[in-house]
N, C-alpha and C. Protein backbone atom coordinates (compact mmCIF):
# COMPACT_ATOMS: atom_id res chain seq x y z
N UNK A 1 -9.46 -3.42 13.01
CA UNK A 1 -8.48 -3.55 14.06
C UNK A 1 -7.54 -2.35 13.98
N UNK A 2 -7.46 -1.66 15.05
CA UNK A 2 -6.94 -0.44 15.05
C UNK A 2 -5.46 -0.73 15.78
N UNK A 3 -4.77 -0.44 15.07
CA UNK A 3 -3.15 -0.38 16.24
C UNK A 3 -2.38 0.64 16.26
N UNK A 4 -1.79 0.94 17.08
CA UNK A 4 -1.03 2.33 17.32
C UNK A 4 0.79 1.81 16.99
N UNK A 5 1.04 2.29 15.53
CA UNK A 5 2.09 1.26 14.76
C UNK A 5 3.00 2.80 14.51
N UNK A 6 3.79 3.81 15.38
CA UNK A 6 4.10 4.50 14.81
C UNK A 6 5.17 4.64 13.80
N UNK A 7 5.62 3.94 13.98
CA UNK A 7 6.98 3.11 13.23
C UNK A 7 7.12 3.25 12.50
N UNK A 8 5.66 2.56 11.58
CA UNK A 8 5.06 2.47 10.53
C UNK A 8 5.55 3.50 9.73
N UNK A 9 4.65 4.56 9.86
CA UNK A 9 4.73 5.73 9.31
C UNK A 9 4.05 6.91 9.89
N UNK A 10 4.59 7.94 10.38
CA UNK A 10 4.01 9.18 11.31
C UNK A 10 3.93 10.33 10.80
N UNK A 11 2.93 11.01 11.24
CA UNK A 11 2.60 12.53 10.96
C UNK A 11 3.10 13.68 11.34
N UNK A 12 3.67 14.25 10.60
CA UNK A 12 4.45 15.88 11.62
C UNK A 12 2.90 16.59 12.00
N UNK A 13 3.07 17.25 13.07
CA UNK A 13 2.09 17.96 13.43
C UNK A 13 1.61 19.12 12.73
N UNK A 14 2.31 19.40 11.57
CA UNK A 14 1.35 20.50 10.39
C UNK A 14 0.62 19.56 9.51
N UNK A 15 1.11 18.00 9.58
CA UNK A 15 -0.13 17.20 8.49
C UNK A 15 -1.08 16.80 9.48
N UNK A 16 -0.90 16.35 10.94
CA UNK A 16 -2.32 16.15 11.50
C UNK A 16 -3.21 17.22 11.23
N UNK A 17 -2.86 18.41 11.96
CA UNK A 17 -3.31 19.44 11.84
C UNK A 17 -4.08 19.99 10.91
N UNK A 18 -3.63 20.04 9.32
CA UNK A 18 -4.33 20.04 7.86
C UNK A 18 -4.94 19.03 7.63
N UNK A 19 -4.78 17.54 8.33
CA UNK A 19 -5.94 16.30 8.14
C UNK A 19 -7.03 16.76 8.72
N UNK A 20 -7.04 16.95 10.03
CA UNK A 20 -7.91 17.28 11.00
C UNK A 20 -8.75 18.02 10.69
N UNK A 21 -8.29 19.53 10.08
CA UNK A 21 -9.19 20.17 9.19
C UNK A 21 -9.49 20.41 7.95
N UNK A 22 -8.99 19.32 7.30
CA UNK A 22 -9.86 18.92 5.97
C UNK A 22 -10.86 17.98 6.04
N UNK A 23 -10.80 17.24 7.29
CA UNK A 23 -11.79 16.11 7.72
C UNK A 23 -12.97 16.91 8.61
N UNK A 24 -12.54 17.77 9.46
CA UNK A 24 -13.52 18.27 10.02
C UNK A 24 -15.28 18.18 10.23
N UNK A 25 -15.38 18.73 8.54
CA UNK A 25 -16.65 18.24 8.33
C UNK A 25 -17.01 16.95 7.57
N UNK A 26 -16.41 15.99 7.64
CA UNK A 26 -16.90 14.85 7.31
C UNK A 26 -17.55 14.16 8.54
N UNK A 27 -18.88 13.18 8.33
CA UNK A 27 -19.86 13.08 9.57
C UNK A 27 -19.08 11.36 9.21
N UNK A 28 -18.17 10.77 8.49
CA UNK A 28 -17.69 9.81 8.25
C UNK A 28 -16.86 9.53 9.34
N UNK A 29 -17.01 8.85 10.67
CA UNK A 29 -15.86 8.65 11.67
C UNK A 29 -14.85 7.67 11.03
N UNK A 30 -14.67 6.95 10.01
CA UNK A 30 -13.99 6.00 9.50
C UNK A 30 -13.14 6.51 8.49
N UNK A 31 -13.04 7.78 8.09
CA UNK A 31 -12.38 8.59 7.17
C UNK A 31 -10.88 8.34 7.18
N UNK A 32 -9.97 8.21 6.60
CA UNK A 32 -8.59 8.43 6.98
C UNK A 32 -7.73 8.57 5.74
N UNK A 33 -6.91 8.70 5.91
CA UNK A 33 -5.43 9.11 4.74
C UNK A 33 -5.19 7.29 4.31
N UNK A 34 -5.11 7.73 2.79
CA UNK A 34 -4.60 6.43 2.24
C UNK A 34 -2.78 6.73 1.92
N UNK A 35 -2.26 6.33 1.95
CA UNK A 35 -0.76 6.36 1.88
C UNK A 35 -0.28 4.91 0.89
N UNK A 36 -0.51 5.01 0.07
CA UNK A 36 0.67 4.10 -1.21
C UNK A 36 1.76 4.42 -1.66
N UNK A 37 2.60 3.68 -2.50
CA UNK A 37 3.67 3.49 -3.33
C UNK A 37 3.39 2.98 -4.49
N UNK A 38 3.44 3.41 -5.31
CA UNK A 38 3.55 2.98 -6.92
C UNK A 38 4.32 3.07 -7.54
N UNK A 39 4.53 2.39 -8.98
CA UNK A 39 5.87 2.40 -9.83
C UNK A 39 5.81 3.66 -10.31
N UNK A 40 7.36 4.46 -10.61
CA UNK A 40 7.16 5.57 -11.02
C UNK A 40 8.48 5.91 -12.13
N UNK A 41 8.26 5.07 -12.97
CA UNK A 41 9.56 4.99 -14.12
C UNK A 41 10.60 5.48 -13.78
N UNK A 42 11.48 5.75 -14.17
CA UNK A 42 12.90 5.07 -14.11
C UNK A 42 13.25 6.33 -12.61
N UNK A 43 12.53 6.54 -11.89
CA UNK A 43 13.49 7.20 -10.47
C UNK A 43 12.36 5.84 -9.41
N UNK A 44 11.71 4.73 -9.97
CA UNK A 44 11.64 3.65 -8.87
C UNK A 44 10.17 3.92 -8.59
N UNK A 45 9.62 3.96 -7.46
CA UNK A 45 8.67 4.38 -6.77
C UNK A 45 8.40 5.88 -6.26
N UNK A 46 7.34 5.97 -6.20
CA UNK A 46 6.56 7.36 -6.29
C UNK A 46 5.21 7.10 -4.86
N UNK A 47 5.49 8.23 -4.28
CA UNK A 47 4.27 8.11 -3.30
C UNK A 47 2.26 8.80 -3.67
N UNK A 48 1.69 8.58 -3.04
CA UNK A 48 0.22 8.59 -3.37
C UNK A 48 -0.32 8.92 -2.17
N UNK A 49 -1.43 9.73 -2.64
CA UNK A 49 -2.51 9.92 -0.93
C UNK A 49 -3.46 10.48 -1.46
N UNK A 50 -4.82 10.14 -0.88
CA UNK A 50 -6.15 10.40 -0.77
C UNK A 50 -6.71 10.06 0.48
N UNK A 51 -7.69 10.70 0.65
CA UNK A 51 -8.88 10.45 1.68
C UNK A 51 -9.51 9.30 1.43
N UNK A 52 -9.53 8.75 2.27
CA UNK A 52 -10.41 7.04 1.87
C UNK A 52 -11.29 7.22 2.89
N UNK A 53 -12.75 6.93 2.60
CA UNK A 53 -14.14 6.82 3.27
C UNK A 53 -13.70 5.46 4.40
N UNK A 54 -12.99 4.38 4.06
CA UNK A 54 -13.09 3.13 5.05
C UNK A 54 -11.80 2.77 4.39
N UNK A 55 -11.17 1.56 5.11
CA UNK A 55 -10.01 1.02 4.49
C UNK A 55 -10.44 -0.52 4.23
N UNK A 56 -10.22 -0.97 3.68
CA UNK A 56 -10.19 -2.21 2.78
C UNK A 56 -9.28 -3.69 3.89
N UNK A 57 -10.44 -5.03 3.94
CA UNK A 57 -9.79 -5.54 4.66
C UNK A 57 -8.79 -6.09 4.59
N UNK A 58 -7.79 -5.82 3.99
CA UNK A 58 -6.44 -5.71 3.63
C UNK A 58 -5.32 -5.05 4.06
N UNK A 59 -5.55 -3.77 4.38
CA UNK A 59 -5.38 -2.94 4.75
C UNK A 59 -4.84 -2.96 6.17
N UNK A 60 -3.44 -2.22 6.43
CA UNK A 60 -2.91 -1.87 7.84
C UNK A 60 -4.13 -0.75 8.19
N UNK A 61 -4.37 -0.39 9.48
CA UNK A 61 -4.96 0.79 9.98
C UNK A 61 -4.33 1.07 11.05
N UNK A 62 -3.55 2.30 10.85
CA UNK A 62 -2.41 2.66 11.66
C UNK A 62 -2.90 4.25 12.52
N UNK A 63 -2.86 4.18 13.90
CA UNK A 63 -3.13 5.44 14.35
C UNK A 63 -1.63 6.59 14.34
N UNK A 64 -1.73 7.27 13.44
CA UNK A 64 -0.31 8.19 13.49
C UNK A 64 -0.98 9.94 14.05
N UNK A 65 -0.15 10.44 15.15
CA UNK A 65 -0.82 11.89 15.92
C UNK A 65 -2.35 12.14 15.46
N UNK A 66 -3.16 10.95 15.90
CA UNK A 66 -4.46 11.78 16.12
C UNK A 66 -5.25 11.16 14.75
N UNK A 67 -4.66 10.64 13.60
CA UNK A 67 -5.44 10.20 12.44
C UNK A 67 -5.08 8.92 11.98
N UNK A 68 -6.09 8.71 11.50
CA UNK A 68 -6.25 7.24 10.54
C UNK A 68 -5.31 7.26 9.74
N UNK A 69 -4.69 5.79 9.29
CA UNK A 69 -4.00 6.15 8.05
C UNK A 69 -4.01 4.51 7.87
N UNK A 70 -4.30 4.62 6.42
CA UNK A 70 -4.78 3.47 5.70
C UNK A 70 -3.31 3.12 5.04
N UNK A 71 -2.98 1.36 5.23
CA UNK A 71 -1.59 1.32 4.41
C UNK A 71 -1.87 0.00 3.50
N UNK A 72 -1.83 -0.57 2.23
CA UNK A 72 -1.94 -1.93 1.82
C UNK A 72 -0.88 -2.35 2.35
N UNK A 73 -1.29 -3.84 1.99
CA UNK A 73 -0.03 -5.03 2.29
C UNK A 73 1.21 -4.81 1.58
N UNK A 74 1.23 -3.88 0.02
CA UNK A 74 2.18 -4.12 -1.04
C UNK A 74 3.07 -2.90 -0.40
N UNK A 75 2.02 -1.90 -0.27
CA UNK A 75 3.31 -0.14 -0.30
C UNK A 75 3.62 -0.49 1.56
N UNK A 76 3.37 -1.16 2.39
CA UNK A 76 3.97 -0.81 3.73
C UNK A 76 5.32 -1.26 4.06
N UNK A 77 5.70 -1.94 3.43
CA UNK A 77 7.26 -2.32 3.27
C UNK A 77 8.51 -1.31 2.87
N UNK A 78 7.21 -0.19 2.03
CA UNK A 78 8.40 1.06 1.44
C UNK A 78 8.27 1.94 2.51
N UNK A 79 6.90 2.06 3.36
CA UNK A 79 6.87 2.88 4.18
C UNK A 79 7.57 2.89 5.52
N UNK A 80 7.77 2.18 6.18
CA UNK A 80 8.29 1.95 7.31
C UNK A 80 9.26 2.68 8.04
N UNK A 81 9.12 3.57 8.90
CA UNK A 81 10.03 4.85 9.64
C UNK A 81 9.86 6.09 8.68
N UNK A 82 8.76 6.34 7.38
CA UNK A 82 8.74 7.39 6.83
C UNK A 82 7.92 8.63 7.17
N UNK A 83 7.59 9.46 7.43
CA UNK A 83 6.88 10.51 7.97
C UNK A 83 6.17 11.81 7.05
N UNK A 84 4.96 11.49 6.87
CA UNK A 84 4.42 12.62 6.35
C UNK A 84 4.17 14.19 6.65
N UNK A 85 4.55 15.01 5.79
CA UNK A 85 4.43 16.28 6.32
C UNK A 85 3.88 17.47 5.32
N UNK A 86 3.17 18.24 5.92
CA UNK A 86 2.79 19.64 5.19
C UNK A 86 3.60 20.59 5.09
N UNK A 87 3.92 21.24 3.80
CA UNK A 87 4.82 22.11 3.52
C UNK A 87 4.05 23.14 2.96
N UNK A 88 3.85 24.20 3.26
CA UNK A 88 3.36 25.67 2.65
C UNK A 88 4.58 26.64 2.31
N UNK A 89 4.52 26.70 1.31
CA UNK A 89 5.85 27.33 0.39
C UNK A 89 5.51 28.26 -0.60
N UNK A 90 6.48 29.36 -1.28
CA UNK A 90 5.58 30.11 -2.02
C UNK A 90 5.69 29.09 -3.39
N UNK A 91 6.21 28.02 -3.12
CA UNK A 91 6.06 27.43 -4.49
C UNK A 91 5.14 26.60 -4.96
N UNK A 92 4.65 26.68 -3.67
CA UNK A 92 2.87 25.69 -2.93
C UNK A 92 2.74 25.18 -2.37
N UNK A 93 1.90 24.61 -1.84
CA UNK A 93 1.45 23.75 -0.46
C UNK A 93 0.94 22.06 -0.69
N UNK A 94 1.39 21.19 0.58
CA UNK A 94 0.92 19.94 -0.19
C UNK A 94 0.90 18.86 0.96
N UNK A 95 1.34 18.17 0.53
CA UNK A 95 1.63 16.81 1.55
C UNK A 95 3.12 16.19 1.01
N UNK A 96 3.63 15.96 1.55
CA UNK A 96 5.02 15.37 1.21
C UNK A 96 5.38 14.28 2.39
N UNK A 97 6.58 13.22 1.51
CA UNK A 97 6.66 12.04 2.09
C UNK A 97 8.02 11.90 2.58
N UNK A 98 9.07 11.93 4.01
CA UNK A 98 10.12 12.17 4.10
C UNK A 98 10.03 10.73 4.69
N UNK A 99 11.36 10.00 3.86
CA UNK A 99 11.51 8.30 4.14
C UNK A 99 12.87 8.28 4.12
N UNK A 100 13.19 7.98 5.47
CA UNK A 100 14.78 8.05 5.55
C UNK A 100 15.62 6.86 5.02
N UNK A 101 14.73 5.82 4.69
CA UNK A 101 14.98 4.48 3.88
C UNK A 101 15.13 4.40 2.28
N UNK A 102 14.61 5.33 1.45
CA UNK A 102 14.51 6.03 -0.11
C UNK A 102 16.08 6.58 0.15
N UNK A 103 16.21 5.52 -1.42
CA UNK A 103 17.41 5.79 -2.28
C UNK A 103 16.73 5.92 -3.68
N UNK A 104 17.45 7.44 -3.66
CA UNK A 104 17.30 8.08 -4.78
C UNK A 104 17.67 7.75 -6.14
């Protein structure tokens, strides 16, 4: 069940963009970004992401600009109004998680 939840959590258009073509050649139409929260000693929670082949029926499946994005039942509560984005820096390049709800 696919829903268009942007709320949820959304993509700046340099992470569709770098999804899009890191997925490119995958012949997997079910491919999408996994997005968690995990414990991350004493600064609280810590964010997570991988490519997931399918999402788990558990799983939110959220359409954010153009891509899949896989959320469990446990981390979508931290996510909610947070927005993923690509940063290319000379200090490196990545995926990063801007959550206007995270207290530091």
């Amino acid at each position: 069940m696919l829903e268009a939840q942007p709320s949820v959590v959304s993509l700046s258009d340099a992470a569709a963009l770098k999804l899009r073509e890191i997925t490119a050649e995958e012949p997997n139409p079910n491919i999408g970004l996994r997005v968690y929260v995990y414990s991350g000693g004493c600064s609280g929670f810590r964010y997570g992401m991988m490519l997931e082949d399918a999402p788990t029926s558990e799983d939110q499946v959220l359409q954010a600009n153009g891509v899949r994005v896989y959320v469990d039942p446990q981390s979508i509560q931290y996510l909610t109004g947070a927005e993923i984005d690509y940063v290319d820096t000379l200090m490196g390049a990545g995926f990063t998680v801007n959550n206007p709800n995270a207290v530091s």
